[in-house]
N, C-alpha and C. Protein backbone atom coordinates (compact mmCIF):
# COMPACT_ATOMS: atom_id res chain seq x y z
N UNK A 1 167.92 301.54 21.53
CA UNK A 1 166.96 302.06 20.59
C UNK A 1 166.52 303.46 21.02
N UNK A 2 166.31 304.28 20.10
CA UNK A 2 166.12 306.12 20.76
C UNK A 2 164.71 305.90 20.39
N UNK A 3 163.89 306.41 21.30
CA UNK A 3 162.25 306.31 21.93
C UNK A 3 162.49 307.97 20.92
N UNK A 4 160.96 307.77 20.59
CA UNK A 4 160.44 308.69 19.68
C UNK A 4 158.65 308.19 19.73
N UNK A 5 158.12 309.48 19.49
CA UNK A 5 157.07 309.97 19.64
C UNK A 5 156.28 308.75 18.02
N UNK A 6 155.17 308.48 18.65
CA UNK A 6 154.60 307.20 17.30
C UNK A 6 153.10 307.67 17.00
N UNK A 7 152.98 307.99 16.25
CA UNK A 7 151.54 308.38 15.98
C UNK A 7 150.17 306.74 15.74
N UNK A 8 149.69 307.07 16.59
CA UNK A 8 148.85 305.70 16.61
C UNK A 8 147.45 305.62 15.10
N UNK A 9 146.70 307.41 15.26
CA UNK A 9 145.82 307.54 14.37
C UNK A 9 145.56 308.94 14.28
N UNK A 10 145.43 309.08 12.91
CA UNK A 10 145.02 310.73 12.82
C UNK A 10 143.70 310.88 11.84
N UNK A 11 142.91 311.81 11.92
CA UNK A 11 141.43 312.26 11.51
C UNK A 11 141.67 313.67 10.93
N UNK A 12 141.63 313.56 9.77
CA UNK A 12 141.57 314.77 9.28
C UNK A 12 140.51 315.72 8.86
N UNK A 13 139.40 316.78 9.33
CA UNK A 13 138.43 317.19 8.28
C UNK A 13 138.33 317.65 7.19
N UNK A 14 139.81 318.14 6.75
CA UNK A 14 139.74 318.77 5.71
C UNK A 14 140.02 317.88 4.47
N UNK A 15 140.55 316.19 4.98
CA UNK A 15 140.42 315.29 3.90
C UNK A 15 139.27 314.71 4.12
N UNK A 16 138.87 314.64 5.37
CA UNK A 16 138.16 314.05 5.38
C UNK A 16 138.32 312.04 5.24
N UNK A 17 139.50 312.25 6.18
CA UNK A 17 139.87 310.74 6.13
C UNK A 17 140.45 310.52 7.15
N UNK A 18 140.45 309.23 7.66
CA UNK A 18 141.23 308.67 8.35
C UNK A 18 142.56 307.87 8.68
N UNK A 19 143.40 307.98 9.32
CA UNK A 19 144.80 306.94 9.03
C UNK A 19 145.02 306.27 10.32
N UNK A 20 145.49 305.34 10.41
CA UNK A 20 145.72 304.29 11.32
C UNK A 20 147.26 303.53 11.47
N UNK A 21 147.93 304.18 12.01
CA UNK A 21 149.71 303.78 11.83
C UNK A 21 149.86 302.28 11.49
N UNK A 22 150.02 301.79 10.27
CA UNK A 22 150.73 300.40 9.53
C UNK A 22 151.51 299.34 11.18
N UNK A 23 152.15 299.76 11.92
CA UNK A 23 152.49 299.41 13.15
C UNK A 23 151.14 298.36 13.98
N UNK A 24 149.91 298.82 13.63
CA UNK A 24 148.73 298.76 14.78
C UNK A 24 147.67 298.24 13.92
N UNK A 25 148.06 297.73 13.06
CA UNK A 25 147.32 296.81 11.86
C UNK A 25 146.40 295.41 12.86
N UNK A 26 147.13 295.20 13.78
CA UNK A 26 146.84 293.50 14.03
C UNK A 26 145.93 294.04 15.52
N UNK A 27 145.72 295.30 15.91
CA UNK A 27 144.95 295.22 16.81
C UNK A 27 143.46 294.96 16.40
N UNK A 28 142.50 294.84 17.46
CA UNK A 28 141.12 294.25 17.05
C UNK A 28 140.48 294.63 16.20
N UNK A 29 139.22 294.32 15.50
CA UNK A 29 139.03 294.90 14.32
C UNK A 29 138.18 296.05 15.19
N UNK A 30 137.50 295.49 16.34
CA UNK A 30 136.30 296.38 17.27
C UNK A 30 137.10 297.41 17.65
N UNK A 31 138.42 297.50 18.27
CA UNK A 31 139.24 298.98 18.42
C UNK A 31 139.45 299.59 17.60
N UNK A 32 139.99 299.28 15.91
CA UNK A 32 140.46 300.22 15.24
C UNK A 32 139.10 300.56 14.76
N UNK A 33 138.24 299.84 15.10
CA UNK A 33 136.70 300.81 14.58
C UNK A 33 136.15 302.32 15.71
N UNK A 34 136.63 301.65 16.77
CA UNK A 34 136.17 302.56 17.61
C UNK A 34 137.25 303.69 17.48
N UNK A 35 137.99 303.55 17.01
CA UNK A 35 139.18 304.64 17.10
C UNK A 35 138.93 305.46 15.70
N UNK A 36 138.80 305.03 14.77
CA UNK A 36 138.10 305.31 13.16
C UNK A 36 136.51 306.55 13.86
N UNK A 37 136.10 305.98 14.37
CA UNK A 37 134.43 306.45 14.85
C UNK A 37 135.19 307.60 15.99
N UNK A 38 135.45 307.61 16.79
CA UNK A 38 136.10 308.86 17.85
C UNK A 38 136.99 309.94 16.80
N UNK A 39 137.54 309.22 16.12
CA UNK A 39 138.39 310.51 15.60
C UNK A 39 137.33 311.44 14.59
N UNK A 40 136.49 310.57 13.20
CA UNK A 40 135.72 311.05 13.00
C UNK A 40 134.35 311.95 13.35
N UNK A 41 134.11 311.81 13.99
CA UNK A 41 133.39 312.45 15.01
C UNK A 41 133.41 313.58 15.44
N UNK A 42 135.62 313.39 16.22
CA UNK A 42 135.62 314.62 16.90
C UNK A 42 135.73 315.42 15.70
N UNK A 43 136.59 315.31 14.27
CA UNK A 43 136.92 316.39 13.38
C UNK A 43 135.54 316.91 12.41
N UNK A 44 134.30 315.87 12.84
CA UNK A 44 132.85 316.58 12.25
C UNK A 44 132.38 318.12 13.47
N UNK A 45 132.57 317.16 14.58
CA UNK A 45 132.25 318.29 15.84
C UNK A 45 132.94 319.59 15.78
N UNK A 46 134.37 319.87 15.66
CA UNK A 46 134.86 320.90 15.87
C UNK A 46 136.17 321.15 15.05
N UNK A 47 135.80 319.99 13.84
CA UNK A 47 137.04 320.37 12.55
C UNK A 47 138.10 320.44 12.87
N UNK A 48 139.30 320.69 11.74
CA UNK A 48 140.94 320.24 12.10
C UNK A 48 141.32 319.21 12.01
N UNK A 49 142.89 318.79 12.71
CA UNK A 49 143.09 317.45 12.34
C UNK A 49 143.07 316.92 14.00
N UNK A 50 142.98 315.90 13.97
CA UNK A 50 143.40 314.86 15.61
C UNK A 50 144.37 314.25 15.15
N UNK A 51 145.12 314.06 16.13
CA UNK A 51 146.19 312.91 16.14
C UNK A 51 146.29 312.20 17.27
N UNK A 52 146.20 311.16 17.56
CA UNK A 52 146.56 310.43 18.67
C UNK A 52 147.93 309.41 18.72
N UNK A 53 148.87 310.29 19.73
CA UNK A 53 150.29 310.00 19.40
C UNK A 53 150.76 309.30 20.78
N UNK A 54 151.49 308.43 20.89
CA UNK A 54 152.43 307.53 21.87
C UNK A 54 153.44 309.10 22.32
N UNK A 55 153.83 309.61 23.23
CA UNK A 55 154.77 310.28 23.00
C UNK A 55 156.12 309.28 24.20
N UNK A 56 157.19 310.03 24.25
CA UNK A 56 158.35 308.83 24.30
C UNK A 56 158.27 307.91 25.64
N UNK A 57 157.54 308.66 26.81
CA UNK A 57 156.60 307.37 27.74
C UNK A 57 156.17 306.46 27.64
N UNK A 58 155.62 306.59 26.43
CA UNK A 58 154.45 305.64 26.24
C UNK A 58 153.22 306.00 26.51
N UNK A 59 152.40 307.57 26.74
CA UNK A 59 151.78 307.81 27.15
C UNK A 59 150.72 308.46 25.81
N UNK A 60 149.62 307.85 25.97
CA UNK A 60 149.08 308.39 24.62
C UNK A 60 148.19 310.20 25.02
N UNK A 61 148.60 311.19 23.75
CA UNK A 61 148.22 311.89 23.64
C UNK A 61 147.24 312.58 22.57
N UNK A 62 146.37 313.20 23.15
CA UNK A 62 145.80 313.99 22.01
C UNK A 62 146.04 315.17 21.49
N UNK A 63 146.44 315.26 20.30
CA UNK A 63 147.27 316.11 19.65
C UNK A 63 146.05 317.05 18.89
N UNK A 64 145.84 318.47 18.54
CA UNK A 64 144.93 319.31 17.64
C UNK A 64 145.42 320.03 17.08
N UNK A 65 144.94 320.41 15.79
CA UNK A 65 145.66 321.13 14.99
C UNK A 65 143.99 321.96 13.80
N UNK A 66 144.67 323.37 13.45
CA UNK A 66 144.04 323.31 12.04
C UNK A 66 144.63 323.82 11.00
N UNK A 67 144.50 324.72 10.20
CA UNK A 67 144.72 325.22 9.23
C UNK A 67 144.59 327.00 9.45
N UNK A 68 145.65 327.78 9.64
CA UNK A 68 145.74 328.64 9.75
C UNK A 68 144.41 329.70 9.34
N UNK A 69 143.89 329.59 8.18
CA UNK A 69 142.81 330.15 7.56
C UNK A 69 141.29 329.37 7.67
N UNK A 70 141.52 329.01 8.42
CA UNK A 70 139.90 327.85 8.77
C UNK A 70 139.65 328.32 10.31
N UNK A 71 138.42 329.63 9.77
CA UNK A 71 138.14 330.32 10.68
C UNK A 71 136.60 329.90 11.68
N UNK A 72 136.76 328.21 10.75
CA UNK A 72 135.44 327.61 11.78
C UNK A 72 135.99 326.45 12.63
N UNK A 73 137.04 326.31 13.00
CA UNK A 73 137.77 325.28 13.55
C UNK A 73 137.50 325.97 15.02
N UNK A 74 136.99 325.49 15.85
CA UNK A 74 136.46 325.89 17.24
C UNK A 74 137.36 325.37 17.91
N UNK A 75 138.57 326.01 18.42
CA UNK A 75 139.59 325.53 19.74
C UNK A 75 138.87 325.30 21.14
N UNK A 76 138.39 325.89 21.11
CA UNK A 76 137.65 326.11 22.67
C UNK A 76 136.65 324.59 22.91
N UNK A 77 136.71 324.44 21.73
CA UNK A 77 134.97 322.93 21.09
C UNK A 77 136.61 321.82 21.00
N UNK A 78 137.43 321.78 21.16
CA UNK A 78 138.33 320.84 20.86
C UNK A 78 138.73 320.32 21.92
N UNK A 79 139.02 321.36 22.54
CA UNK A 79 139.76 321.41 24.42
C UNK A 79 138.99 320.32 25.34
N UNK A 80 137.65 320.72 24.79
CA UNK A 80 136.55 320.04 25.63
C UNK A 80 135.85 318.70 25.25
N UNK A 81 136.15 318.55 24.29
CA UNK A 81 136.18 317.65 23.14
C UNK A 81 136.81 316.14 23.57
N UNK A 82 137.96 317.21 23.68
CA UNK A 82 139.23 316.23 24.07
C UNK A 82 139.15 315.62 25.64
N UNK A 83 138.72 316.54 26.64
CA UNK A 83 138.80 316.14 28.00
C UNK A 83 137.85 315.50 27.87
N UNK A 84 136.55 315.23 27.22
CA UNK A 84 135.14 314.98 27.27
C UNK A 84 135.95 312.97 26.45
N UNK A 85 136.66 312.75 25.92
CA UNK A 85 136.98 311.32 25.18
C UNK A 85 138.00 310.59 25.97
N UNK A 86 138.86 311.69 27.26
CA UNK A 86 139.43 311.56 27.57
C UNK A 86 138.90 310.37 28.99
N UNK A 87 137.77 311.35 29.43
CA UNK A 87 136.55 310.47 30.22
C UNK A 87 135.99 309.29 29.52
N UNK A 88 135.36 309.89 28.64
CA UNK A 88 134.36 308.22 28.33
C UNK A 88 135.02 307.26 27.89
N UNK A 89 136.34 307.39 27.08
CA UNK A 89 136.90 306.26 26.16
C UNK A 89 137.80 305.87 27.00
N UNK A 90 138.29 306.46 28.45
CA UNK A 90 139.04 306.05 29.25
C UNK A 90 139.38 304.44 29.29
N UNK A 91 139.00 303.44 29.30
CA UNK A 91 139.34 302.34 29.40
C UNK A 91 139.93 301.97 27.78
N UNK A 92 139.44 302.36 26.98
CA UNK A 92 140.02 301.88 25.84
C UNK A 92 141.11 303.11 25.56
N UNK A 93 141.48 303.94 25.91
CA UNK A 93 142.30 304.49 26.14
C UNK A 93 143.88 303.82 26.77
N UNK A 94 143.21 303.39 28.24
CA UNK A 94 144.58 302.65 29.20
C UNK A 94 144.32 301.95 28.61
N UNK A 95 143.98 301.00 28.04
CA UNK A 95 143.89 299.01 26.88
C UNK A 95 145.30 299.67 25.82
N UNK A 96 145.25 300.68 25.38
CA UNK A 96 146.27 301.46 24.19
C UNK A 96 147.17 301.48 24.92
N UNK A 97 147.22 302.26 26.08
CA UNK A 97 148.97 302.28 26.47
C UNK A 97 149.38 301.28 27.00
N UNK A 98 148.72 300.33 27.69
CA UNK A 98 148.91 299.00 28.48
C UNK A 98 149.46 298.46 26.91
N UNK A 99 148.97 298.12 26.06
CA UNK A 99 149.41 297.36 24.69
C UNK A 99 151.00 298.08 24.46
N UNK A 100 150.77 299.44 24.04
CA UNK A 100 152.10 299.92 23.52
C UNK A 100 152.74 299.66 24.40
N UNK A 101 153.04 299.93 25.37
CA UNK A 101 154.12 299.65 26.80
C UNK A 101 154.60 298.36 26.80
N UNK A 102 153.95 297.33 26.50
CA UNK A 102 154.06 295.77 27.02
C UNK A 102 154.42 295.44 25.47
N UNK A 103 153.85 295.53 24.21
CA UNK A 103 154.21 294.99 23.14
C UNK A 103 155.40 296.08 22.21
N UNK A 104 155.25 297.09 22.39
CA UNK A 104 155.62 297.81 21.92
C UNK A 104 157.38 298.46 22.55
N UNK A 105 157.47 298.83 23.36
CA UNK A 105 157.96 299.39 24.37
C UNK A 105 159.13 298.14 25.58
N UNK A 106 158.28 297.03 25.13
CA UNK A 106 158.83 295.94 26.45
C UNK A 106 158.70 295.94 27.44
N UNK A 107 158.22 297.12 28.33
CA UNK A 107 157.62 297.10 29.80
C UNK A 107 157.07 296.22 30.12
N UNK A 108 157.30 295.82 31.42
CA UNK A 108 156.14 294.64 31.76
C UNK A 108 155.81 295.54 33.16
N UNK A 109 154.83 295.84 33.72
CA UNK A 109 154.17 296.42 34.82
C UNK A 109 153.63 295.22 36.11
N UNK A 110 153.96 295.09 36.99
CA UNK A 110 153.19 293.78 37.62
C UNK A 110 152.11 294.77 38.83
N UNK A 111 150.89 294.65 38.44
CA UNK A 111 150.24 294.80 39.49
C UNK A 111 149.66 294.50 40.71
C-alpha cells in the first residue's frame, strides 16, 4: 500500500467551517469536539485555514495557510498559535497518532 499524507481536520475562516476526514467518523464524540473547538478557535485567533494532517509517518502535523490577499491573517499569531496547542493539547495530540499508527497504519509499538 503507498503511505500518503491523510488529512485528519481542517478549519477554515474564510468559510467559516469545519471538516473532519469521513475516515475518523467513529472516534469519540468528546475528541472530534475538542478538535472542532481547537481548530475553530485557532482560525477566530489568527484567521486562514488549519489543517491537521497524518503525514506518511504517521506523525500528525499542523499545517497553515491563507489567502494571498487577506492582509489580516497574522503568520507570526499562527506560529505561536500552533507551538502554544502543540503544548496544551499534547496528550490528545499523542491519543491521535497512537490511534492512526495502531488502527490506521498497523503498527503495534510495545512499550
Amino acid at each position: 500500500m503507498e503511505e500518503q499524507e491523510i488529512v485528519l481536520c481542517a478549519a477554515s475562516a474564510y468559510e467559516r467551517k469545519f471538516y473532519l476526514n469521513e475516515l475518523f467518523q467513529g472516534l469519540p464524540a468528546r475528541v472530534k469536539d475538542e478538535l472542532k473547538i481547537m481548530c475553530a478557535l485557532f482560525t477566530e485567533d489568527v484567521g486562514g485555514i488549519l489543517e491537521l494532517v497524518y503525514n506518511e509517518d504517521g506523525e500528525l502535523e499542523f499545517r497553515t495557510s491563507a489567502d494571498e490577499a487577506d492582509y489580516l491573517y497574522d503568520e507570526i499569531g499562527s506560529v505561536l498559535k500552533v507551538k502554544e496547542l502543540q503544548r496544551t493539547k499534547s496528550e490528545l495530540l499523542e491519543s491521535l497518532q497512537i490511534f492512526y499508527k495502531v488502527l490506521v497504519l498497523g503498527e503495534f509499538e510495545e512499550e
